[in-house]
N, C-alpha and C. Protein backbone atom coordinates (compact mmCIF):
# COMPACT_ATOMS: atom_id res chain seq x y z
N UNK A 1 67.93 -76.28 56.10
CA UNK A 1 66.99 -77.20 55.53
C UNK A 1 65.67 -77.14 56.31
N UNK A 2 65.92 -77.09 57.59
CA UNK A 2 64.06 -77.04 58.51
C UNK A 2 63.68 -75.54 58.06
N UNK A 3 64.35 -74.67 57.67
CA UNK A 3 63.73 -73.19 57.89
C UNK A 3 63.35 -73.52 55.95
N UNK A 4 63.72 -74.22 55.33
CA UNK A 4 63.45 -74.00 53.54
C UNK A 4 62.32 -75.28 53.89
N UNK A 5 62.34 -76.15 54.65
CA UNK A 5 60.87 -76.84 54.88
C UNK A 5 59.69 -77.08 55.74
N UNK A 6 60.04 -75.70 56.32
CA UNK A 6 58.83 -75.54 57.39
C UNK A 6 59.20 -76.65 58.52
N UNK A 7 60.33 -77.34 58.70
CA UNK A 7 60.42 -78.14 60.48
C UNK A 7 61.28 -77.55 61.08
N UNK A 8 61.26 -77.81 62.52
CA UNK A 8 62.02 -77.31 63.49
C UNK A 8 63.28 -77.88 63.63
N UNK A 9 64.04 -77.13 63.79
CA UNK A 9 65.18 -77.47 64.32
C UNK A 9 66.11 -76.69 65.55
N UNK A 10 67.35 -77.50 66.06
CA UNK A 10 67.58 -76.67 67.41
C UNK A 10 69.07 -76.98 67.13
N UNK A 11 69.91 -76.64 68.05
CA UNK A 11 71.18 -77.59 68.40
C UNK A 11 71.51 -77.39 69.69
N UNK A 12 70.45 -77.06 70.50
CA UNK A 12 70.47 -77.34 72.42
C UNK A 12 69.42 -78.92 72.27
N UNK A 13 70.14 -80.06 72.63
CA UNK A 13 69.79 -81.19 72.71
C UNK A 13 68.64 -81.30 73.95
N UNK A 14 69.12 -80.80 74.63
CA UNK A 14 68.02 -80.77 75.67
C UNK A 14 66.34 -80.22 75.55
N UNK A 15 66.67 -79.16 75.21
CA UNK A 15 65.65 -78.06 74.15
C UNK A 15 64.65 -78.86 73.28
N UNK A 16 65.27 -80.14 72.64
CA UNK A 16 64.80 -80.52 71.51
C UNK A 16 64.04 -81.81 71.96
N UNK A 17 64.97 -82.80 72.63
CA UNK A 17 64.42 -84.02 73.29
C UNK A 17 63.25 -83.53 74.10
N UNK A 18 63.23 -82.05 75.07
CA UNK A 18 62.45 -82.11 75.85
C UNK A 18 61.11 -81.47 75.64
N UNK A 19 61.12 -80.88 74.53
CA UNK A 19 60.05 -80.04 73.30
C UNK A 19 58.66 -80.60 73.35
N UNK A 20 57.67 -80.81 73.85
CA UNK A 20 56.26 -81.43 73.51
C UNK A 20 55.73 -81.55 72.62
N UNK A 21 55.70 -80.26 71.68
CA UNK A 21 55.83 -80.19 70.33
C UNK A 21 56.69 -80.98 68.94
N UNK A 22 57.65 -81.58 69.65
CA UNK A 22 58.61 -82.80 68.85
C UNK A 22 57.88 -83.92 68.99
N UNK A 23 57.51 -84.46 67.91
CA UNK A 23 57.06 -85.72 68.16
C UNK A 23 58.73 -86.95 67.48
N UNK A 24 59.29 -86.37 66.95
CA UNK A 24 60.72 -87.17 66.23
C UNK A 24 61.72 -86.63 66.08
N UNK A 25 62.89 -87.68 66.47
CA UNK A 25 64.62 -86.77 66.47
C UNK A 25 65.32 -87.77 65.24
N UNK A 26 65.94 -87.08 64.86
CA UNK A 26 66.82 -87.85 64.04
C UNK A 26 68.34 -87.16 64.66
N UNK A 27 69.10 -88.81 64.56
CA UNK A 27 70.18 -88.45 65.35
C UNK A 27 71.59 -88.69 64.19
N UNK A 28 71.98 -87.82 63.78
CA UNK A 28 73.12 -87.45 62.62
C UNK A 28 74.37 -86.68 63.21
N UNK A 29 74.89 -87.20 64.30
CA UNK A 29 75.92 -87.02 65.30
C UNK A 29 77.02 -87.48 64.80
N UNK A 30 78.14 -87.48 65.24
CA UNK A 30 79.26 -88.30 65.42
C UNK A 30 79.12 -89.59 65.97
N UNK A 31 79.57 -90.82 65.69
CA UNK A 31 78.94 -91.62 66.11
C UNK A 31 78.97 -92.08 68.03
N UNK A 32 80.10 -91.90 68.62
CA UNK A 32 80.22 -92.14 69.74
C UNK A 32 79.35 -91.15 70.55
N UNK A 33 78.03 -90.19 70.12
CA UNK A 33 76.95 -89.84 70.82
C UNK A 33 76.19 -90.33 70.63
N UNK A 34 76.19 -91.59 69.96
CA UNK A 34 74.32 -91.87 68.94
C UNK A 34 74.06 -92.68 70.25
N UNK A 35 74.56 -93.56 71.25
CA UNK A 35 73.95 -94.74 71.97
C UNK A 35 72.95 -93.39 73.19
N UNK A 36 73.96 -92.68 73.50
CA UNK A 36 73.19 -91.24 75.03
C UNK A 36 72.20 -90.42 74.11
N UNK A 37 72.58 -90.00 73.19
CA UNK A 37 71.28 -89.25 72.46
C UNK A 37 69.97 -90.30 71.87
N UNK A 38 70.21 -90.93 71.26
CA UNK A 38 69.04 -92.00 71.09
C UNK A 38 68.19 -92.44 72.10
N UNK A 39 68.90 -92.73 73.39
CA UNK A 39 68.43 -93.27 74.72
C UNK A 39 67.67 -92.29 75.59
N UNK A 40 68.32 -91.40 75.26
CA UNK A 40 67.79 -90.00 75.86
C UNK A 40 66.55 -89.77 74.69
N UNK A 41 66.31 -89.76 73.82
CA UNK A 41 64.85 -89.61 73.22
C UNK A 41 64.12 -90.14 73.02
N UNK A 42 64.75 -91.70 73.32
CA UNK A 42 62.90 -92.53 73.22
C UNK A 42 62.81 -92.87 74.48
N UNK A 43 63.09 -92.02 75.71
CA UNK A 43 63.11 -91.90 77.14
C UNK A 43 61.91 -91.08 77.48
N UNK A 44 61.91 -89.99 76.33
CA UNK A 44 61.22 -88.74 76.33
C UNK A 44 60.10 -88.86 75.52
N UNK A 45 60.25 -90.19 75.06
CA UNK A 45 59.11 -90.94 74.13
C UNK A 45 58.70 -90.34 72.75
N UNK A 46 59.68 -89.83 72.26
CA UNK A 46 60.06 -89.42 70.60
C UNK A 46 60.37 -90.85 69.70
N UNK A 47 60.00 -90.25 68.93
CA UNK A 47 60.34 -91.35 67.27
C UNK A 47 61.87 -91.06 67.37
N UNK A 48 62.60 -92.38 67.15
CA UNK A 48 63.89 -91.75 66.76
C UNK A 48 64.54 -92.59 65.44
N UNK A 49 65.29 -91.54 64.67
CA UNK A 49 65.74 -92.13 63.30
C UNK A 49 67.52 -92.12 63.89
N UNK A 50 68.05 -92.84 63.86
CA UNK A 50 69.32 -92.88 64.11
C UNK A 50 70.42 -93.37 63.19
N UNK A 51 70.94 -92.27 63.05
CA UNK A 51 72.27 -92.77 61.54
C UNK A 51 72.85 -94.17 61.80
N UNK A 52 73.27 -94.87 61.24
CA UNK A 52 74.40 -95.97 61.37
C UNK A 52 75.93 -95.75 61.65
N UNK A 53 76.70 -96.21 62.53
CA UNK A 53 76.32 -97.28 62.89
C UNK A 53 75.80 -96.81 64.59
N UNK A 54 74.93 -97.41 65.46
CA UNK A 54 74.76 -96.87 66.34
C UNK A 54 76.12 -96.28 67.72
N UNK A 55 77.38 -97.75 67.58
CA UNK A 55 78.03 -97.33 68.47
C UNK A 55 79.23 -98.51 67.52
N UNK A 56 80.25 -98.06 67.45
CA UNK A 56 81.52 -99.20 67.56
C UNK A 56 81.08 -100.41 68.24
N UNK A 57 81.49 -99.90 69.86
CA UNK A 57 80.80 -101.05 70.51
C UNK A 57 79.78 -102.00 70.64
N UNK A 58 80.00 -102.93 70.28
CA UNK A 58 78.31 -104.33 70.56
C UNK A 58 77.92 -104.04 71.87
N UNK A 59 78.93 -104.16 72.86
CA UNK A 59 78.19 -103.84 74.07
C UNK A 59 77.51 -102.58 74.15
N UNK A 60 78.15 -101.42 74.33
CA UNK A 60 76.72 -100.22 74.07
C UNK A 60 76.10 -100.64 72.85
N UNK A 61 76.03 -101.18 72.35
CA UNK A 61 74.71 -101.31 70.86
C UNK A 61 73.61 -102.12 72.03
N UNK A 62 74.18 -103.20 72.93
CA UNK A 62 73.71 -104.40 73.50
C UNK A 62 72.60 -103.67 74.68
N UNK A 63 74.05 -102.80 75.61
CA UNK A 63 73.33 -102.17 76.52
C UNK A 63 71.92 -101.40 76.30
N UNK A 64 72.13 -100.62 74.58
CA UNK A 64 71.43 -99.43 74.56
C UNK A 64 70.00 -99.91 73.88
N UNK A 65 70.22 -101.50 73.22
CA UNK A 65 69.12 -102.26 73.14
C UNK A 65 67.87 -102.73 74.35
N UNK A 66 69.05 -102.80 75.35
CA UNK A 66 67.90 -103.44 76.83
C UNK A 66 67.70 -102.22 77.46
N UNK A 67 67.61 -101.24 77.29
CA UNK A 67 67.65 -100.06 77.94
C UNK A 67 66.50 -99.62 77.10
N UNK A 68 66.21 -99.49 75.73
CA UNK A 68 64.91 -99.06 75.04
C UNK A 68 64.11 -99.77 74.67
N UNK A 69 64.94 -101.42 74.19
CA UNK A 69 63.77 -102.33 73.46
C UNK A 69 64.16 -102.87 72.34
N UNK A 70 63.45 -102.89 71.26
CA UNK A 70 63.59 -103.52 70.13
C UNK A 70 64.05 -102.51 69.38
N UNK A 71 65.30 -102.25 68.62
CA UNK A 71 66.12 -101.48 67.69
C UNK A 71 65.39 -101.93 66.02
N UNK A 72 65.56 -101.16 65.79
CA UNK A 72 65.02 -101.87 63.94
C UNK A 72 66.32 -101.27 63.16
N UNK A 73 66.99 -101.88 62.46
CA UNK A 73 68.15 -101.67 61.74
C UNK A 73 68.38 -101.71 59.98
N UNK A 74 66.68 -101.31 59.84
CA UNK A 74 66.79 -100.71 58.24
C UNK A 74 66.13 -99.97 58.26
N UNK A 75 65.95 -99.05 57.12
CA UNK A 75 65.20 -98.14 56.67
C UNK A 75 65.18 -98.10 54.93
N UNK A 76 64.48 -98.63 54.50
CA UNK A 76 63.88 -98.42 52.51
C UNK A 76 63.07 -97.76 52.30
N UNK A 77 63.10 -97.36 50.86
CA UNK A 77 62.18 -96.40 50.15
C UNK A 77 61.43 -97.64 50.16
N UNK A 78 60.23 -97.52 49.82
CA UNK A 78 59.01 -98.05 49.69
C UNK A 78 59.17 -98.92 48.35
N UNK A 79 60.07 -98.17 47.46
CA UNK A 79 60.03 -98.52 46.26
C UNK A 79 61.47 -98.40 45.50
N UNK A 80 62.20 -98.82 44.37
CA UNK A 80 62.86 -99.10 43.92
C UNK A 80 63.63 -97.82 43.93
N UNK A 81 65.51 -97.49 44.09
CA UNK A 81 66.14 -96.22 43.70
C UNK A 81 65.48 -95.74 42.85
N UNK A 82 65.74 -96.20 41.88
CA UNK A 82 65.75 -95.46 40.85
C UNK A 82 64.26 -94.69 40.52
N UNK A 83 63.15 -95.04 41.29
CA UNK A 83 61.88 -94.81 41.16
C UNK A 83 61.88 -93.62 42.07
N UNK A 84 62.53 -93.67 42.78
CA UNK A 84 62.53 -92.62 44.07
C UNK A 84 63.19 -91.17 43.91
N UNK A 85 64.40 -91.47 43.51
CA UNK A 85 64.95 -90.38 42.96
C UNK A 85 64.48 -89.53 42.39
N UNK A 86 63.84 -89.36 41.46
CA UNK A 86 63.00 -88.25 40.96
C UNK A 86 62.02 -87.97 41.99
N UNK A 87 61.47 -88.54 42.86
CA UNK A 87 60.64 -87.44 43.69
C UNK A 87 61.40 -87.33 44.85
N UNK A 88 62.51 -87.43 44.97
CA UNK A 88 63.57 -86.72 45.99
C UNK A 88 64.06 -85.73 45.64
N UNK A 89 64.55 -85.80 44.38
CA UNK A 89 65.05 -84.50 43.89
C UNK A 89 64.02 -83.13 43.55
N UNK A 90 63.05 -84.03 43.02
CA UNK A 90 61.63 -82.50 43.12
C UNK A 90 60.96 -82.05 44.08
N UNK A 91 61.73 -82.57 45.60
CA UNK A 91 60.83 -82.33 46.66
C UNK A 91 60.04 -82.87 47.60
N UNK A 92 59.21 -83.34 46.67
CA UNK A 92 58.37 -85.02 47.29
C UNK A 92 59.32 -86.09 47.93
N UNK A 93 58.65 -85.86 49.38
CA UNK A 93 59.06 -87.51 49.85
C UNK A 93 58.18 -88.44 50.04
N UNK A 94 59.22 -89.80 49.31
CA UNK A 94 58.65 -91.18 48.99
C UNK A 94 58.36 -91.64 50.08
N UNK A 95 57.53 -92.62 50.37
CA UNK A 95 57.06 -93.32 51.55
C UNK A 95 58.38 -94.05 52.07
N UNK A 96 58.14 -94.24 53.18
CA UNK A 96 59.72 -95.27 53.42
C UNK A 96 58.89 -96.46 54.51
N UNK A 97 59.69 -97.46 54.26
CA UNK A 97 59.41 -98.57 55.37
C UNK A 97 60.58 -99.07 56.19
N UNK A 98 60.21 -99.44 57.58
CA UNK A 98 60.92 -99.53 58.57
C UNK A 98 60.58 -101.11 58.29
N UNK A 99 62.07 -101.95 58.72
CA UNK A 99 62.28 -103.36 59.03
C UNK A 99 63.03 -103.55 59.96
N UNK A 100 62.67 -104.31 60.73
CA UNK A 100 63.95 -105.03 61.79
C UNK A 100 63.94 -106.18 60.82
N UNK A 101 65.53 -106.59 61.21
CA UNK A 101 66.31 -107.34 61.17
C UNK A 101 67.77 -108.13 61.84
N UNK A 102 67.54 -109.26 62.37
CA UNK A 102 68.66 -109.91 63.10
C UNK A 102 69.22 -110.98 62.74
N UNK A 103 70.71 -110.92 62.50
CA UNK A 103 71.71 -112.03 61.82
C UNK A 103 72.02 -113.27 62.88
N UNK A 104 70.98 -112.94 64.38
CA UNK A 104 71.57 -114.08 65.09
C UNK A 104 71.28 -115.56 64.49
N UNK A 105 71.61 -116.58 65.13
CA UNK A 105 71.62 -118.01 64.52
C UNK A 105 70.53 -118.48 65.44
């Protein structure tokens, strides 16, 4: 997929986090790497997109929160499925917006 859209890609983690040329990682791991790989790239001061869920654990979710900062735990199209879909499938990507959100009381 990076070589049919012109981005880079690696699978030496180190290579990639430590790249100057990377400005963003997206982390699509297994999940019991997402809390050390995530932490490890906005260490290195990359954008990071991180699959769900970050860790089983609340505590590493907890730890890996005070360790980077503020987590944001959505990601939407800008605009409605069904509006989107067609310019996903032809290529075009839709704008997306980032939200935090927290269920504490």
């Amino acid at each position: 997929m990076g070589t049919r859209y012109g981005a880079g890609w690696g699978t030496d983690v180190d290579a990639v986090i430590g790249d100057p040329a990377i400005d963003a990682v997206v982390v699509a791991s297994p999940t019991p790497t997402h809390v050390d790989l995530l932490t490890r790239a906005v260490h290195a001061g990359k954008a990071v997109l991180c699959e769900k869920p970050i860790d089983l654990d609340l505590a590493r979710v907890d730890a890996c929160r005070t360790g980077i900062g503020t987590l944001g735990d959505r990601v939407r199209w800008a605009s409605t499925d069904a509006s989107t879909r067609p310019s996903a499938t032809s290529g075009r990507v839709p704008q997306m917006v980032r939200s935090a959100h927290s269920n504490s009381s």
